[in-house]
Protein backbone atom coordinates (compact mmCIF):
# COMPACT_ATOMS: atom_id res chain seq x y z
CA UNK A 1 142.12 55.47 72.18
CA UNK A 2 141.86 52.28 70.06
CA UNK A 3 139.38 51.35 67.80
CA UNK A 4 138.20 48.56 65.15
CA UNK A 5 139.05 50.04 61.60
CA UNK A 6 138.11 48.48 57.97
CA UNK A 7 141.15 48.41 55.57
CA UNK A 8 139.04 49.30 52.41
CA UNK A 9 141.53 47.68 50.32
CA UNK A 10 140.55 43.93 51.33
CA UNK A 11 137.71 44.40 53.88
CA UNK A 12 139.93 43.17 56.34
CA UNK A 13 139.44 44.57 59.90
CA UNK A 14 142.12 45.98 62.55
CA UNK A 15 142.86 47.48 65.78
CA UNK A 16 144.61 51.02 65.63
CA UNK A 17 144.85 54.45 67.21
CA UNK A 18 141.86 56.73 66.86
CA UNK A 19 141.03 60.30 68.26
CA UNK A 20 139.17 60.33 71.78
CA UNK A 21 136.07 61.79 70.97
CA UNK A 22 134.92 64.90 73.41
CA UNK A 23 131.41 64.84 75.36
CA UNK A 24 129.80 68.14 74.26
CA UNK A 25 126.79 69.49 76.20
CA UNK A 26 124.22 67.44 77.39
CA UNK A 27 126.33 64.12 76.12
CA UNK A 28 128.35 61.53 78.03
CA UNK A 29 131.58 60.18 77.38
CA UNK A 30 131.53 56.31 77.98
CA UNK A 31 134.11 53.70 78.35
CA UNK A 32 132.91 51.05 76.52
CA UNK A 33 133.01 47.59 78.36
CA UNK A 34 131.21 45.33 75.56
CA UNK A 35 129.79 45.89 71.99
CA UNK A 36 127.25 43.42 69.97
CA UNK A 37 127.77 42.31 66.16
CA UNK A 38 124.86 43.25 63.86
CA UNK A 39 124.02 42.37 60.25
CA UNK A 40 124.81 46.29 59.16
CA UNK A 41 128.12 45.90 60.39
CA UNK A 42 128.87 43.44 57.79
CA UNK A 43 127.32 45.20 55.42
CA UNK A 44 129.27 48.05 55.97
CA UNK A 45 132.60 46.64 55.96
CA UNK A 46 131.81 45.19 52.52
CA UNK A 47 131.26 48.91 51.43
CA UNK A 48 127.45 47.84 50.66
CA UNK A 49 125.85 50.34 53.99
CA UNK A 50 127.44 53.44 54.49
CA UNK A 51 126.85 55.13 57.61
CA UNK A 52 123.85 58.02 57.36
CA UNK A 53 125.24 61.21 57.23
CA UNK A 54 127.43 62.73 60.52
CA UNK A 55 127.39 59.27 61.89
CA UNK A 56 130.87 57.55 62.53
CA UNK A 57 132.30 55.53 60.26
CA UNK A 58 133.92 52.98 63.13
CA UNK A 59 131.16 50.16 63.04
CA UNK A 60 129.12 49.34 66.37
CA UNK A 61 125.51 49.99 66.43
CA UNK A 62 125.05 49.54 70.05
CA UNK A 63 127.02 49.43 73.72
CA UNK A 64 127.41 49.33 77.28
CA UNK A 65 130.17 50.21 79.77
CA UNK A 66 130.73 52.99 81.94
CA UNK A 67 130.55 56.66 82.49
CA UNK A 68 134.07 58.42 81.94
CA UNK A 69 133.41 61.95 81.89
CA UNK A 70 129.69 63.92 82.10
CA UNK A 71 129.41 67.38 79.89
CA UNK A 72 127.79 70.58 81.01
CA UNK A 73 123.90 70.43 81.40
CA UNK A 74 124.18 66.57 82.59
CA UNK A 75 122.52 65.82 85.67
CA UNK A 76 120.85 62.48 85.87
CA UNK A 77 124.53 60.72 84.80
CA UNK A 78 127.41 61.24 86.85
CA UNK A 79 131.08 59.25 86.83
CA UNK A 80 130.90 55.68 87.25
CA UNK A 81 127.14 55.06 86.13
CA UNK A 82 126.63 51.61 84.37
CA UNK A 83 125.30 52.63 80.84
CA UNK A 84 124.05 50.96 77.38
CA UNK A 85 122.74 52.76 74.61
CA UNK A 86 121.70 52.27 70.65
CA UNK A 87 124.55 53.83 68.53
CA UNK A 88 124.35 55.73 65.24
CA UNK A 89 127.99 54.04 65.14
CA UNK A 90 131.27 53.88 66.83
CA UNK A 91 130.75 51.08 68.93
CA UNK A 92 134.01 48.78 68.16
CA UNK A 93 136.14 51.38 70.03
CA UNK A 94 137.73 52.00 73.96
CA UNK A 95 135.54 54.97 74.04
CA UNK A 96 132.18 56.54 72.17
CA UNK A 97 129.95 59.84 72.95
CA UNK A 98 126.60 59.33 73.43
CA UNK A 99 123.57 61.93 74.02
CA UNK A 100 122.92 61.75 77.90
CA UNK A 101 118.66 61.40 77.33
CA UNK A 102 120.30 58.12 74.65
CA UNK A 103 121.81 56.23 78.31
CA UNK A 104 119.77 53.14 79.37
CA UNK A 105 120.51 52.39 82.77
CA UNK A 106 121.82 48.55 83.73
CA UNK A 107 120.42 46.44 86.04
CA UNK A 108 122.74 45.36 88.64
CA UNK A 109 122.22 41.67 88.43
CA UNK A 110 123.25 42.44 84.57
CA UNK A 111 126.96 41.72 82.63
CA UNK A 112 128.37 44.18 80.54
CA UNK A 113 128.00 41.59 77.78
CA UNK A 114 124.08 40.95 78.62
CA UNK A 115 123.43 44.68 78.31
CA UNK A 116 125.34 45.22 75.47
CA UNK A 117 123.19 42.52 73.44
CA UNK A 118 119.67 44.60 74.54
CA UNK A 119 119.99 48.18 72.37
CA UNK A 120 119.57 46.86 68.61
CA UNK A 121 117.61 43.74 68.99
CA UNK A 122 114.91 44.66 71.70
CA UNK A 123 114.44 48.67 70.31
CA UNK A 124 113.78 47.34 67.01
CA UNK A 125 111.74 44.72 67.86
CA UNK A 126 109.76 46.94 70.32
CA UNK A 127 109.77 49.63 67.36
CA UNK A 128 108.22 47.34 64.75
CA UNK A 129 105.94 44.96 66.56
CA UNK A 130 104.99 47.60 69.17
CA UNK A 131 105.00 51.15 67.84
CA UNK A 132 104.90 50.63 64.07
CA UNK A 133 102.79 47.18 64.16
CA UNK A 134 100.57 48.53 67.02
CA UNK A 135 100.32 44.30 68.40
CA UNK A 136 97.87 43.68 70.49
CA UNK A 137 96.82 40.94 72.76
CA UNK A 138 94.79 38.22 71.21
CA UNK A 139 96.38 38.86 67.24
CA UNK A 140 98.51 36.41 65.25
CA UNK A 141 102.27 37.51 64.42
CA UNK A 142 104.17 35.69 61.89
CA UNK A 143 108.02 36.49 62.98
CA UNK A 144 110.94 35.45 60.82
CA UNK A 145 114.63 34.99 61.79
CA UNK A 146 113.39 33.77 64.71
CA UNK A 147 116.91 32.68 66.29
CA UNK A 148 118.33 36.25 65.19
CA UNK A 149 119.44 38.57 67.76
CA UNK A 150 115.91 40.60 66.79
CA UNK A 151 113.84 37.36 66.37
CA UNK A 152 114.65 36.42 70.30
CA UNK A 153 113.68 40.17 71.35
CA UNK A 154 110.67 39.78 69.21
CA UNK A 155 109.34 36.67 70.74
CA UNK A 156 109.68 37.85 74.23
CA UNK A 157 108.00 40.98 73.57
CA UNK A 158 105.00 39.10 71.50
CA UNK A 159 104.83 37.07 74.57
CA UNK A 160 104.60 39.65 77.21
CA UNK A 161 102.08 41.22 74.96
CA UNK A 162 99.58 38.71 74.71
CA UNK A 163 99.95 37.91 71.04
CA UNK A 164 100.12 34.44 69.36
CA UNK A 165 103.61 33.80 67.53
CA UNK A 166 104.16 31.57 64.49
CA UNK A 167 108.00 31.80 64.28
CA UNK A 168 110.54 30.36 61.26
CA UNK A 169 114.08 29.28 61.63
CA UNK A 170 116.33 27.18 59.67
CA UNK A 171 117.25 24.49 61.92
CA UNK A 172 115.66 22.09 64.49
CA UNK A 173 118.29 23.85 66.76
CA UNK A 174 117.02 27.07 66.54
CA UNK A 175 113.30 26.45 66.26
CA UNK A 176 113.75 24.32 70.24
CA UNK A 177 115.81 27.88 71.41
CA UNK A 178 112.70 29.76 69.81
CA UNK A 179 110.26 27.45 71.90
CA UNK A 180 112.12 27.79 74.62
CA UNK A 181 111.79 31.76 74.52
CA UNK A 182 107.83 31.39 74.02
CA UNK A 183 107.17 31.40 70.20
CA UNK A 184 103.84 29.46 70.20
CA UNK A 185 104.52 27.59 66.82
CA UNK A 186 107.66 27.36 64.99
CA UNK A 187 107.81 26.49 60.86
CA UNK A 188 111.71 25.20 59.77
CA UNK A 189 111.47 27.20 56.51
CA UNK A 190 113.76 24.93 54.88
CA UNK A 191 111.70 22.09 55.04
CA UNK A 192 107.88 23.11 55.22
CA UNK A 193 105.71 25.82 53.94
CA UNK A 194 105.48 28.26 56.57
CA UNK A 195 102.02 29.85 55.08
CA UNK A 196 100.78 26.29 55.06
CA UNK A 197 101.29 26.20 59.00
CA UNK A 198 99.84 30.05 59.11
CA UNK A 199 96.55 29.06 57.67
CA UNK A 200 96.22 26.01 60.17
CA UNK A 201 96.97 28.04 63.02
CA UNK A 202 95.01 31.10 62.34
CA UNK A 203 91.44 28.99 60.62
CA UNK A 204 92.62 30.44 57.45
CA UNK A 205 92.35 33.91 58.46
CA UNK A 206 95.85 35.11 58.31
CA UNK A 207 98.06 37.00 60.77
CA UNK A 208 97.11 40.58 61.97
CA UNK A 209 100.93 41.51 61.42
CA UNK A 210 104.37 39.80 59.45
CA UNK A 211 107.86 41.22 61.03
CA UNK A 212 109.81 40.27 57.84
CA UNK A 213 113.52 40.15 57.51
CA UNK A 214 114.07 38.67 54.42
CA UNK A 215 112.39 40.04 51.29
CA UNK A 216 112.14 38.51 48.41
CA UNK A 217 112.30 35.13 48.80
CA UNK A 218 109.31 35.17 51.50
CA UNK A 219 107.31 37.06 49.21
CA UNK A 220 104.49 35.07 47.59
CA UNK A 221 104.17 32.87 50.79
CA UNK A 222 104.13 36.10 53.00
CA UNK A 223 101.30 37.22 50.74
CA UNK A 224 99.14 33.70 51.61
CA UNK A 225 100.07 34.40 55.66
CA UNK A 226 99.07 37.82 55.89
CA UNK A 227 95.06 38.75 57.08
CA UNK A 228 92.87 41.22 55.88
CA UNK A 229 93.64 44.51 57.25
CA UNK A 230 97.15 43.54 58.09
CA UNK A 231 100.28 45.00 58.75
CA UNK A 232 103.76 43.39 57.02
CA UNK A 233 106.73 45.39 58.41
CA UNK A 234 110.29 45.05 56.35
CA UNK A 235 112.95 45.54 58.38
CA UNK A 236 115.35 43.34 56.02
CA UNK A 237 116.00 41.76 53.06
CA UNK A 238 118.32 38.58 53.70
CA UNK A 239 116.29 36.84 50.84
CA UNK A 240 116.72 39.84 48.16
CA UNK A 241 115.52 43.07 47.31
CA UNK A 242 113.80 42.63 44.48
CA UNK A 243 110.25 40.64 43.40
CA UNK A 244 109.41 40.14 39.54
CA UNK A 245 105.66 40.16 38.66
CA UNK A 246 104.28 41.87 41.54
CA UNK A 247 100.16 41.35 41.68
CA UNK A 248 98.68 44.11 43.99
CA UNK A 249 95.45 42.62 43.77
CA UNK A 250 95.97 41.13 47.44
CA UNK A 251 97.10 44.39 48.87
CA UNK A 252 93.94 45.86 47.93
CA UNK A 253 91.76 42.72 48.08
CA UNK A 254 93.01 42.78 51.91
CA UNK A 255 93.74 46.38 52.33
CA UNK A 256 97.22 45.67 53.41
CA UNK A 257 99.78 47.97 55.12
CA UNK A 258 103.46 47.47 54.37
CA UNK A 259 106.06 49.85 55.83
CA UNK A 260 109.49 49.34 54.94
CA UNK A 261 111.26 50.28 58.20
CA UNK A 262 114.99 50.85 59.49
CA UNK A 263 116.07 52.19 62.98
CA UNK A 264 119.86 53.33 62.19
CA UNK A 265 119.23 56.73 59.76
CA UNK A 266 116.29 57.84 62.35
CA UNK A 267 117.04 61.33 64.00
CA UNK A 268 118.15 61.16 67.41
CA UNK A 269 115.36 62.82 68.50
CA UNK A 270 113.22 59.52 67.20
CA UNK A 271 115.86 57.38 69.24
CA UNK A 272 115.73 58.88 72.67
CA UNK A 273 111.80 59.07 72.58
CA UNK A 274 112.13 55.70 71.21
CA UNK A 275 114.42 54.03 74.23
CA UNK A 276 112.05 56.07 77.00
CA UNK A 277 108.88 53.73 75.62
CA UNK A 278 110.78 50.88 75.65
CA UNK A 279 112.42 51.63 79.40
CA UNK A 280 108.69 51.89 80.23
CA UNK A 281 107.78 48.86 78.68
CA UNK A 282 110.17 46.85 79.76
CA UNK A 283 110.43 48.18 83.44
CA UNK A 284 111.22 45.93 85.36
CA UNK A 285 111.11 42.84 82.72
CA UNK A 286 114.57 42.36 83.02
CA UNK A 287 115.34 42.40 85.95
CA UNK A 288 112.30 39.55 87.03
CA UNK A 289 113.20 37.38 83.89
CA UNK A 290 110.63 37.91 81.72
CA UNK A 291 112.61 39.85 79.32
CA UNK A 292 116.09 38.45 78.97
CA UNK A 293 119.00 39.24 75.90
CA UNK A 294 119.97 35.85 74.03
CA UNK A 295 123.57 35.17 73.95
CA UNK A 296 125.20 32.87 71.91
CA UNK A 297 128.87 33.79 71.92
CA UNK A 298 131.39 36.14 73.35
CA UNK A 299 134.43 37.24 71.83
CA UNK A 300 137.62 39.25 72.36
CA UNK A 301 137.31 42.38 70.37
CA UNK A 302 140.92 41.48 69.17
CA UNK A 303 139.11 38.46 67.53
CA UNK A 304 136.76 40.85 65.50
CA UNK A 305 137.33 38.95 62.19
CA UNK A 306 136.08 36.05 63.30
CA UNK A 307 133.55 37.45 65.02
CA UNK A 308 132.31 38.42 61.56
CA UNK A 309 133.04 35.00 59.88
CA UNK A 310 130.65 33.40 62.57
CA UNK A 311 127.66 35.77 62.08
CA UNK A 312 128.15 35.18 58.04
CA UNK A 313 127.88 31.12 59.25
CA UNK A 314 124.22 31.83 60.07
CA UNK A 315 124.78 29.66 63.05
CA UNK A 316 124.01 31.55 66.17
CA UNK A 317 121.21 31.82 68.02
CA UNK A 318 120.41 35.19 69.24
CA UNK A 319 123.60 37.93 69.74
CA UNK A 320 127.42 37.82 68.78
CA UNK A 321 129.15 40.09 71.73
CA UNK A 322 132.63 41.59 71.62
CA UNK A 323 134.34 42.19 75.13
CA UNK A 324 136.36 45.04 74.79
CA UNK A 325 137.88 45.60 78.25
């Protein structure tokens, strides 16, 4: 089969022959119809996020297409089923082996290229607002990256939870798509103060919970947004990794929880349980509309590269998809 390879001489990325990987028990082999670009994949063609250990090295963190061939102990898949799953890797490729319990089923009304965008963005969002955040109906949630492939799954979910969303983007653009999806106020970070707009909103309290992408950059201003008792989940660090002159005194002042959090290097026995909550969650959602994967632009997976060049643009809104067949 072909895959997307990394020439580790120049970073530069090509289509060559592979070996066809084998279902083992209880796995399914699946011919992949569409793949999604994430942020990780960038990093780890730059050499800068090596796969955990025993994942592939192809990149792809996430999939849908079709059922090729079912191994032994496999009876809820069979030939022909419509599939998507989260990927520990291997997505950029004709073909990738997947644990059976991993499958997400796909709505018939759904594209290839729709359910291909769902895996990454909505399972972390659902992880960190939902499972590790524990959001509830009524509290404040600050979400940044708003127009990010998580940032769209994030405001849906906030919205179909109940919660009130204070969103940041970098662009008029964005912040309208964000509106659009339900975030209930939206900051442009590049001109105004986001925690400014947090302490309006909120009567000074603060937000119950901060899903933060970025790091360092957000750091002092994420301190002023955040509420007593609140919970400030890392699942990036676009604005740098490191903060100089740290003062705890907040963290204890407002007994603060922060979890630095990451879906890729969890076993797969987090995964699977982790995509049955969310197919429970989101029963249903979307096939009615009320959940719905944000698409900006669809490539050719023979146009990989510049797939690549447009997520390091910053310019879309929601996912970058790769049709492979």
């Amino acid at each position: 089969m072909k895959a997307v390879l990394v020439d580790e001489r120049n970073q530069n990325l090509f289509i060559d022959n592979v070996k066809e990987p084998i279902p083992k028990e209880g796995e399914l082999l699946v011919k992949i119809k569409a793949t999604a670009i994430n942020r990780a994949d960038l990093l780890q063609r730059k050499g800068l996020y090596p796969p955990p250990p025993g994942a592939p090295t192809i990149l792809g963190l996430e999939m849908a297409g079709v059922v090729e061939k079912v191994g032994t102990g496999v009876s809820s898949w069979k030939e022909g089923d419509c599939v998507s799953a989260l990927l520990p890797g291997g997505g950029y490729a004709e073909k990738v082996v997947i644990p059976a319990d991993m499958g997400m089923r796909i709505p018939e009304t759904m594209s290839f290229e729709q359910a291909a965008a769902i895996p990454e963005a909505f399972l972390t969002a659902y992880l960190n607002l939902v499972e590790i955040g524990q959001l509830t109906s009524g509290e404040h949630v600050l979400i940044h990256a708003g127009a990010s492939g998580v940032g769209t799954a994030a405001i849906q979910i906030s919205k179909e939870i109940g919660a009130t969303s204070i969103v940041t983007a970098g662009s008029d653009e964005k912040l309208q798509r964000c509106s659009v999806l339900g975030a209930n106020y939206i900051v442009n970070y590049k001109e105004a103060d986001f925690s400014e707009k947090v302490q309006k909103v909120t009567n000074g309290k603060g937000v119950q919970l901060i899903l933060d992408f970025v790091g360092a950059s957000y750091w002092d201003r994420n301190i002023r947004s955040i509420g007593v008792d609140g919970r400030w989940i890392l699942v990036g660090s676009l604005g740098g990794r490191e903060v100089s002159n740290v003062n705890l005194g907040p963290f204890l002042q407002k007994r603060l929880q922060f979890v630095g959090s990451t879906l890729r290097s969890r076993t797969t026995a987090f995964k699977i349980e982790l995509t049955r909550k969310f197919e429970a969650f989101s029963k249903e959602k979307f096939s009615n509309g009320s959940l719905a994967p944000i698409i900006d632009r669809v490539f050719d997976w023979h146009d990989v590269a510049d797939a690549h060049r447009y997520m390091e643009s910053n310019q879309n809104i929601g996912k970058i998809v790769l049709k492979v067949k």
